[in-house]
C-alpha atoms as a PDB file:
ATOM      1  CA  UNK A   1       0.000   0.000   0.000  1.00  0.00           C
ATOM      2  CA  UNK A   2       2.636   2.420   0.999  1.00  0.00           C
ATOM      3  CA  UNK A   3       4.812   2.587  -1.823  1.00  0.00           C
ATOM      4  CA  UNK A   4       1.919   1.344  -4.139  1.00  0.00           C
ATOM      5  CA  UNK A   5      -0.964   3.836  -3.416  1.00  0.00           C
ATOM      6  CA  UNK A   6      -4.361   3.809  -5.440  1.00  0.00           C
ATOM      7  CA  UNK A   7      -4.281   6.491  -8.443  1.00  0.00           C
ATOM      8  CA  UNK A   8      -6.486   9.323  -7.913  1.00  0.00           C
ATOM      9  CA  UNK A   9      -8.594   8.795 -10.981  1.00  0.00           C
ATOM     10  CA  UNK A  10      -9.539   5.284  -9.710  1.00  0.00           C
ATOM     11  CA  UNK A  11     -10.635   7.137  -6.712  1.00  0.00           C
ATOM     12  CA  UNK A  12     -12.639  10.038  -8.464  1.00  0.00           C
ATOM     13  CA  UNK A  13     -14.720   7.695 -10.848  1.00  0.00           C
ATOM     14  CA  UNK A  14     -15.367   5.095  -7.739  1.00  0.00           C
ATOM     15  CA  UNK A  15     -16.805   8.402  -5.655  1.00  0.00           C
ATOM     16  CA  UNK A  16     -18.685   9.625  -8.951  1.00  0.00           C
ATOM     17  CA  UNK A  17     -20.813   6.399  -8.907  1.00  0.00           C
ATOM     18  CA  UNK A  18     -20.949   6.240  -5.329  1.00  0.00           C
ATOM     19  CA  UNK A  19     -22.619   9.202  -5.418  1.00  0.00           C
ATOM     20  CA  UNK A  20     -24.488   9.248  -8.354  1.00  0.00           C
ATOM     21  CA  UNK A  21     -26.108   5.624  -6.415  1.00  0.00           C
ATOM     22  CA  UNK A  22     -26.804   7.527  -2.908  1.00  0.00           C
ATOM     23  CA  UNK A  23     -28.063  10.655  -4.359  1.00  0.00           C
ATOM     24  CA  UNK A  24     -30.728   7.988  -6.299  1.00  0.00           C
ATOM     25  CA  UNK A  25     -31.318   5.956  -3.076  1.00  0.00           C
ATOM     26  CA  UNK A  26     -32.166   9.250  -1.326  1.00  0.00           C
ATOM     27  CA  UNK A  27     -34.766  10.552  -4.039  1.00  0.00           C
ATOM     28  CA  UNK A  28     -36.323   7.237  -4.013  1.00  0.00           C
ATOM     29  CA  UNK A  29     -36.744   6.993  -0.491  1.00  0.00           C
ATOM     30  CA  UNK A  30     -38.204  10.559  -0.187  1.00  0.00           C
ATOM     31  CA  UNK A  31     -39.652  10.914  -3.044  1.00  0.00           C
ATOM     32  CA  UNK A  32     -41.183   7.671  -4.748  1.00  0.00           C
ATOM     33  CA  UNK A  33     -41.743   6.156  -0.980  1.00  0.00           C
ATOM     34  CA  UNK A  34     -38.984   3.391  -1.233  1.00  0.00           C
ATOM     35  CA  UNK A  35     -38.233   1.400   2.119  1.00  0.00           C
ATOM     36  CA  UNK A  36     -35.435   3.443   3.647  1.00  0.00           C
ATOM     37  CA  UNK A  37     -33.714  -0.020   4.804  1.00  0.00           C
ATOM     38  CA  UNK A  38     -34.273  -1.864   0.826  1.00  0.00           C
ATOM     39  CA  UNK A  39     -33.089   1.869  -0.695  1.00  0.00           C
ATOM     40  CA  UNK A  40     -29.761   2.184   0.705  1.00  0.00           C
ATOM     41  CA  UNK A  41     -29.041  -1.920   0.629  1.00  0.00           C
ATOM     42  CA  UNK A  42     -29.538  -1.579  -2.948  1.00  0.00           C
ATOM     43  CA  UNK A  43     -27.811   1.438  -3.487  1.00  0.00           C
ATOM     44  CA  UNK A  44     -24.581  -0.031  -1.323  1.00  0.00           C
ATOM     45  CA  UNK A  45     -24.924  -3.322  -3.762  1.00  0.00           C
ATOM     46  CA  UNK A  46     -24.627  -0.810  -7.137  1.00  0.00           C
ATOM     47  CA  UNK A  47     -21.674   0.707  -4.931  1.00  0.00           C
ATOM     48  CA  UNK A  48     -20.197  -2.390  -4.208  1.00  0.00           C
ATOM     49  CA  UNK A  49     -20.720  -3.620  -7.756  1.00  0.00           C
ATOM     50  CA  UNK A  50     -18.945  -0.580  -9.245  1.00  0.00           C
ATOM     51  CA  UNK A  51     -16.050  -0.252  -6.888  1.00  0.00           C
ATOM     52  CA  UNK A  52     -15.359  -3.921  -8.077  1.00  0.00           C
ATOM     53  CA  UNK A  53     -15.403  -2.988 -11.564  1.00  0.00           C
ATOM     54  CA  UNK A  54     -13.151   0.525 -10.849  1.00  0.00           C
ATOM     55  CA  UNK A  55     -10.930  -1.583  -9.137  1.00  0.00           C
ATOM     56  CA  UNK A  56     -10.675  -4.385 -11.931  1.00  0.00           C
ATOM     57  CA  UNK A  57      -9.764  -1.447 -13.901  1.00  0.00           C
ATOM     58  CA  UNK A  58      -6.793  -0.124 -12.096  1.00  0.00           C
ATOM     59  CA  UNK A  59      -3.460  -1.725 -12.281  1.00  0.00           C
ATOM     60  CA  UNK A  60      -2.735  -4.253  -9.699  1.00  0.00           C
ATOM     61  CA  UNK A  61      -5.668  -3.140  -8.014  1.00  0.00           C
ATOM     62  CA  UNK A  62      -6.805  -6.351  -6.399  1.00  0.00           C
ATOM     63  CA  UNK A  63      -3.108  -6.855  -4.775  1.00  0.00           C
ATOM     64  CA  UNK A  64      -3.464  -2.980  -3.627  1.00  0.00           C
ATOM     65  CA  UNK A  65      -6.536  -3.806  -1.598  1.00  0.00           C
ATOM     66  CA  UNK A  66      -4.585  -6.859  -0.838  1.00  0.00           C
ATOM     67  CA  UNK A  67      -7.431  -8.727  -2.500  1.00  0.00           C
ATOM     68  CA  UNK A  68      -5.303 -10.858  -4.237  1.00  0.00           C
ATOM     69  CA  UNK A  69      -7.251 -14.090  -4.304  1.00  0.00           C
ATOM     70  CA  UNK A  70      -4.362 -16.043  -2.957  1.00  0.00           C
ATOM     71  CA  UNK A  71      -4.555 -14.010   0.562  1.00  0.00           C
ATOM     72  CA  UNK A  72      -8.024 -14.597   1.255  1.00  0.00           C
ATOM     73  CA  UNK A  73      -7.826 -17.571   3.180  1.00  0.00           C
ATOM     74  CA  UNK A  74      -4.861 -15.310   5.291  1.00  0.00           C
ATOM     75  CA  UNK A  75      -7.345 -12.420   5.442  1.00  0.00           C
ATOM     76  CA  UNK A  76     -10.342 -14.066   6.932  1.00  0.00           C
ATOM     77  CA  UNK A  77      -8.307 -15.776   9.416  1.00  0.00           C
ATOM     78  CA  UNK A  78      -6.561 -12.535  10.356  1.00  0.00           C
ATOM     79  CA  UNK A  79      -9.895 -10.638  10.043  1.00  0.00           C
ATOM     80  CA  UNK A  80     -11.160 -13.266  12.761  1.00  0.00           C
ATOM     81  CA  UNK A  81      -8.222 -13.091  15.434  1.00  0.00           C
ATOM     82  CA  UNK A  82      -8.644  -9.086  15.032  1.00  0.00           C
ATOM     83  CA  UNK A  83     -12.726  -9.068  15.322  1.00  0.00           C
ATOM     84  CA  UNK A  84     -12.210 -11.185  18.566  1.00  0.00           C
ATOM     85  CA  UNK A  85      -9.539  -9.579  20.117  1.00  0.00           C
ATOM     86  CA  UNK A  86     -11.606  -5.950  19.750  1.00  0.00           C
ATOM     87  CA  UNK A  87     -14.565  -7.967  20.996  1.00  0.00           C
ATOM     88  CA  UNK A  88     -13.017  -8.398  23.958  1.00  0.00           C
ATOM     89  CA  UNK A  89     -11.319  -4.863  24.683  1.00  0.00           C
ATOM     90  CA  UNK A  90     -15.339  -3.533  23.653  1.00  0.00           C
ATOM     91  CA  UNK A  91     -16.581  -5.998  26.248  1.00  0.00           C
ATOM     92  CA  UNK A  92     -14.125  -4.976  28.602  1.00  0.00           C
ATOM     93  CA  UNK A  93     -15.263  -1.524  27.495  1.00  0.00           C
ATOM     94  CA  UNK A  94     -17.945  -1.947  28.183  1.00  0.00           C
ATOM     95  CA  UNK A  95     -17.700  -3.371  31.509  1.00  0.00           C
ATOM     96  CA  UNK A  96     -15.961  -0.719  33.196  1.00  0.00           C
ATOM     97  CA  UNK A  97     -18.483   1.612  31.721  1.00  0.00           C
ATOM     98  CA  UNK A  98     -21.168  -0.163  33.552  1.00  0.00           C
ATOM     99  CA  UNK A  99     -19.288  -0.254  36.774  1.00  0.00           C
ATOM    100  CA  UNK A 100     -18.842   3.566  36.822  1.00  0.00           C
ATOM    101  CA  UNK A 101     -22.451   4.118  36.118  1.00  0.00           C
ATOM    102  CA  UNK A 102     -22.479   5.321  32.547  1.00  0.00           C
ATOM    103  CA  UNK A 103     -24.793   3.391  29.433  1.00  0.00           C
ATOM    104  CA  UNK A 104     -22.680   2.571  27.137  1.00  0.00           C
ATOM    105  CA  UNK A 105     -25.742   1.328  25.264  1.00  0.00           C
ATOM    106  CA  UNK A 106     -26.601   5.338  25.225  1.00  0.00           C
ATOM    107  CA  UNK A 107     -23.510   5.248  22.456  1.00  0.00           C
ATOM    108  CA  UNK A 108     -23.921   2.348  20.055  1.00  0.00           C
ATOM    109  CA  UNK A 109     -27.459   2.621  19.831  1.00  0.00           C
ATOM    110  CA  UNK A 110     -28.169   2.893  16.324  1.00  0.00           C
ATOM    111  CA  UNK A 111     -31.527   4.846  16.452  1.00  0.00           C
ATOM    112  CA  UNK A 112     -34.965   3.826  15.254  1.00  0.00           C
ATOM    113  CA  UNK A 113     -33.649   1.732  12.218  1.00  0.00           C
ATOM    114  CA  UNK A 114     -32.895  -0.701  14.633  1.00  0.00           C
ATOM    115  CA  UNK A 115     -35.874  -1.277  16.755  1.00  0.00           C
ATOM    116  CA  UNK A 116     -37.008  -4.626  14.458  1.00  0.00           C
ATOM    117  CA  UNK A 117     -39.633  -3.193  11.928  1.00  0.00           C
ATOM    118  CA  UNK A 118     -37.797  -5.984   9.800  1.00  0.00           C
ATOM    119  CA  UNK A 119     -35.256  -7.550  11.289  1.00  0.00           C
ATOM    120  CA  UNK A 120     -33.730  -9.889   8.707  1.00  0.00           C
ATOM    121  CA  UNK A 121     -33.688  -6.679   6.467  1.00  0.00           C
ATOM    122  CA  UNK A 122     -31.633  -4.762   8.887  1.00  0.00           C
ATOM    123  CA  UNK A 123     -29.097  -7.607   9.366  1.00  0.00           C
ATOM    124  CA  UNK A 124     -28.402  -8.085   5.763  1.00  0.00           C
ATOM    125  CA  UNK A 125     -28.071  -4.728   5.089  1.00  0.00           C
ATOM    126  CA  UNK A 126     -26.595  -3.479   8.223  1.00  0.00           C
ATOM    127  CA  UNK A 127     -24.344  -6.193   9.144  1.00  0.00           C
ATOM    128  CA  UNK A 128     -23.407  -7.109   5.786  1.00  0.00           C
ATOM    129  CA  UNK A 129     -23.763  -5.455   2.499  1.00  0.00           C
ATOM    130  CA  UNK A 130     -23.142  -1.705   4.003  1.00  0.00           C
ATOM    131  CA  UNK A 131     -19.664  -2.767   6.042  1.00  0.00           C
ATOM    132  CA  UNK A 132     -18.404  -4.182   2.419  1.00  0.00           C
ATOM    133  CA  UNK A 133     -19.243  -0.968   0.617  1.00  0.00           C
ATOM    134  CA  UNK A 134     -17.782   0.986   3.441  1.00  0.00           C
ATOM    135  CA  UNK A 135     -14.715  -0.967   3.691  1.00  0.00           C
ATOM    136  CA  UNK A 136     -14.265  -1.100  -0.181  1.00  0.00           C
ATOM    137  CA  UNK A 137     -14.569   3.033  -0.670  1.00  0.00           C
ATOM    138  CA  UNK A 138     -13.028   4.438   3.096  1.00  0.00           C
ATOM    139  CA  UNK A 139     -10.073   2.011   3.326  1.00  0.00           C
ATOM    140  CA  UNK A 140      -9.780   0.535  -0.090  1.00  0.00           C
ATOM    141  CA  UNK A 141      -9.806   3.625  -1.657  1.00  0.00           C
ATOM    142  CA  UNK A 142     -10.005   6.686   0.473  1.00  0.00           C
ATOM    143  CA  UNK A 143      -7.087   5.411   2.660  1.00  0.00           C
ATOM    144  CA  UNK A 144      -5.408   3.737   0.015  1.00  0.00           C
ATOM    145  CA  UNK A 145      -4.983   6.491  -1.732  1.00  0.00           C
ATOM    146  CA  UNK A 146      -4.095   9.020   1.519  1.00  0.00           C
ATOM    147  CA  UNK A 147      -1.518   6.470   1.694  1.00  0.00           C
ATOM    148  CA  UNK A 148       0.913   8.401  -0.266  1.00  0.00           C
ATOM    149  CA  UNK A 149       1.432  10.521   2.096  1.00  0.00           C
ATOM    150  CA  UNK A 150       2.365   8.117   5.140  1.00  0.00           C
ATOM    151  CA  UNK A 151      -0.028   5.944   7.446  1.00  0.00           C
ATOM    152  CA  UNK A 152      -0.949   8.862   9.695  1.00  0.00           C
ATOM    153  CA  UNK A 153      -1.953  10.761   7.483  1.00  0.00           C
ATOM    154  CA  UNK A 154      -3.799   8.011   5.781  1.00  0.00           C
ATOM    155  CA  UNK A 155      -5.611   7.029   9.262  1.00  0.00           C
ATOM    156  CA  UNK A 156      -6.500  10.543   9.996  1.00  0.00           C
ATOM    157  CA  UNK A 157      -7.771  11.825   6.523  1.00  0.00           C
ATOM    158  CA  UNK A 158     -10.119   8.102   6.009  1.00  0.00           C
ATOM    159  CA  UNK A 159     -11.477   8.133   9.551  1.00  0.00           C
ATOM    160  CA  UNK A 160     -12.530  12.062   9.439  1.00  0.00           C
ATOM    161  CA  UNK A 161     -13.877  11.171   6.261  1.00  0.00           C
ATOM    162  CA  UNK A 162     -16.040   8.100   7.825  1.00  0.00           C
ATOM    163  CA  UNK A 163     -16.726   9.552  10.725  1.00  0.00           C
ATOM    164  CA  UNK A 164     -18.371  13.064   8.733  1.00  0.00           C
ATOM    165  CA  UNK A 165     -20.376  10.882   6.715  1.00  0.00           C
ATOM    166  CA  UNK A 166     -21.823   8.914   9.342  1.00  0.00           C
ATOM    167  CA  UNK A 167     -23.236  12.037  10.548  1.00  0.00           C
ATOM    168  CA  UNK A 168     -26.681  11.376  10.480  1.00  0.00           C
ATOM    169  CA  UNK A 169     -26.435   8.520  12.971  1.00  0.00           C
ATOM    170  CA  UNK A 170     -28.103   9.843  16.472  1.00  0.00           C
ATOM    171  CA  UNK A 171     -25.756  10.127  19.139  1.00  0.00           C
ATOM    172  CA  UNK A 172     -22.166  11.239  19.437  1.00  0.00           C
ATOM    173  CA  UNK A 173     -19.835   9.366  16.259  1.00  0.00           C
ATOM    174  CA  UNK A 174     -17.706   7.566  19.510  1.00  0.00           C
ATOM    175  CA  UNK A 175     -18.311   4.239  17.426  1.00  0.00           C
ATOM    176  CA  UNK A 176     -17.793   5.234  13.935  1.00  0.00           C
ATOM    177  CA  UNK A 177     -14.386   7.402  14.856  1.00  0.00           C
ATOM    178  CA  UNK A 178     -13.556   4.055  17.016  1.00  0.00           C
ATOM    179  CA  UNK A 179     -14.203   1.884  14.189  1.00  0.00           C
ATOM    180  CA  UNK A 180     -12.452   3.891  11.199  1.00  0.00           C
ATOM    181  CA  UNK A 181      -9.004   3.831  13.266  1.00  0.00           C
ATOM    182  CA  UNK A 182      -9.055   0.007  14.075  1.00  0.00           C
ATOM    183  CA  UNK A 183     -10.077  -0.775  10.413  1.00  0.00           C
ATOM    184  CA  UNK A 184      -7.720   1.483   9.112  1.00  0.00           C
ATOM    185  CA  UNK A 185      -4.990   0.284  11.726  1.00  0.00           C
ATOM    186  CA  UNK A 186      -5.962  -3.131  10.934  1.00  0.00           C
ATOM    187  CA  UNK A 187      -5.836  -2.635   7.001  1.00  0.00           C
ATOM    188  CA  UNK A 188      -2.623  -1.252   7.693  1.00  0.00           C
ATOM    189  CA  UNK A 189      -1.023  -3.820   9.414  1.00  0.00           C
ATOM    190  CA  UNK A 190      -2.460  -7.266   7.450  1.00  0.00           C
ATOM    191  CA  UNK A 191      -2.795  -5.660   3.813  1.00  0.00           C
ATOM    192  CA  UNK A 192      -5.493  -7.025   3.210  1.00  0.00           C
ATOM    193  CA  UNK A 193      -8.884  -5.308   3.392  1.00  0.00           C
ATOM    194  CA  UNK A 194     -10.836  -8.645   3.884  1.00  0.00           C
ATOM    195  CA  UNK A 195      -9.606  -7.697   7.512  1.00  0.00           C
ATOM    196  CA  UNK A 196     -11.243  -4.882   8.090  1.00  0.00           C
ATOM    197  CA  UNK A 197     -14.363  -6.003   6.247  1.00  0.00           C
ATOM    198  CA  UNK A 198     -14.740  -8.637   8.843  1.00  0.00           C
ATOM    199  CA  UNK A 199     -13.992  -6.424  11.726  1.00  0.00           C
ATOM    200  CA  UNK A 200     -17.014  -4.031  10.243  1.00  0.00           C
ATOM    201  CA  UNK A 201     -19.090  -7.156   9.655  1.00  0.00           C
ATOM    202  CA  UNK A 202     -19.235  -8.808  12.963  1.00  0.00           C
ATOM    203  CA  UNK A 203     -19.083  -5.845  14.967  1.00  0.00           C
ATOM    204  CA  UNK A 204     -21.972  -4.560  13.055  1.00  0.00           C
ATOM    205  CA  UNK A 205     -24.055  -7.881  13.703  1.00  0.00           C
ATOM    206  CA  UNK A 206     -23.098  -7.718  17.317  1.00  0.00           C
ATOM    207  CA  UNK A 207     -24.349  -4.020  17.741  1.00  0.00           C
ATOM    208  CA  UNK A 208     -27.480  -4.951  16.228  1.00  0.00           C
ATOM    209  CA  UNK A 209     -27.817  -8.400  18.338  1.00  0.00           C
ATOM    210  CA  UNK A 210     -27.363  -6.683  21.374  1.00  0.00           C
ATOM    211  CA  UNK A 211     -29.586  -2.955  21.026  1.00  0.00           C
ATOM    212  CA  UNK A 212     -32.439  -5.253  19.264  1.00  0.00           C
ATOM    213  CA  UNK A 213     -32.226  -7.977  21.863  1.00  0.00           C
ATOM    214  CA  UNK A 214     -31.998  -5.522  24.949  1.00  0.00           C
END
């Protein structure tokens, strides 16, 4: 990644469709009536399905993302020893939290979306399809292009960037500016973004498990 860094067209055509697929998803929803939940899964599925092709497109841009398909089997393992090793420092988190009288629930909440209008909708979208769009534009390309300029920078610039556009979420961003510097950190360290994907994944699921089940 370092000495490799994703060209900046790759990056301006992947964040043309991006957008081009939210604006839609957002004009659907308030305009035409669209489930808000169905909207954005579908629009993070066109995302997903044109990041592929931009990166297809870009020179060696599978082994950039470190999405070679030799290092999956590498990344998913990886992607599991990180996702249960922050598990446990959230847990523990979470614990002393409790202990000192605060709700950390009051934090990860993730609003009304949440509360199990249709809960296999949520989890697919949620848990799944939205942390591989996320992971594939803020660390595959955001960061991997910030890159460039050295891993700080990289982790700083991709996390504001995450943590801005999260900004409709209720409640102060503590998660999402938690979560873009252990993806990033983690992308960083493995190169491989199936890493971070999994990270995003589970503790996705896991936020949604426990809100919806408490």
């Amino acid at each position: 990644m370092g000495s490799d860094p994703i060209a900046l067209r790759a990056l301006a055509l992947a964040t043309a469709g991006v957008v081009a697929f939210e604006s839609l998803a957002r004009w659907a929803i308030a305009q035409k009536g669209v489930d808000p939940l169905a909207g954005i899964g579908l629009a993070r599925l066109a995302d997903i399905a044109w990041m592929v092709l931009v990166i297809s497109r870009c020179p060696r841009g599978w082994s950039r993302t470190g999405l070679a398909r030799g290092r999956w089997a590498a990344g998913l393992i990886r992607g599991l020893i990180w996702s249960a090793g922050f598990g446990i420092l959230t847990a523990t988190g979470y614990a002393l939290l409790h202990m000192a009288g605060f709700d950390p629930l009051r934090i990860i909440r993730p609003g009304p979306t949440a509360l199990f209008p249709k809960p296999a909708l949520l989890f697919l979208v949620g848990g799944l399809i939205a942390p591989i769009a996320e992971e594939l534009y803020f660390r595959g390309l955001i960061y991997g292009y910030c890159r460039r300029w050295g891993f700080w920078t990289a982790l700083l610039l991709s996390t504001l960037v995450f943590t801005l556009l999260h900004g409709s979420t209720p409640g102060a961003p503590i998660p999402q500016l938690v979560g873009g510097l252990v993806f990033a950190t983690a992308y960083e360290i493995e190169k491989s973004l199936l890493v971070p994907i999994l990270i995003h994944i589970l503790g996705n699921t896991a936020i949604f498990s426990i809100t919806s089940w408490l």
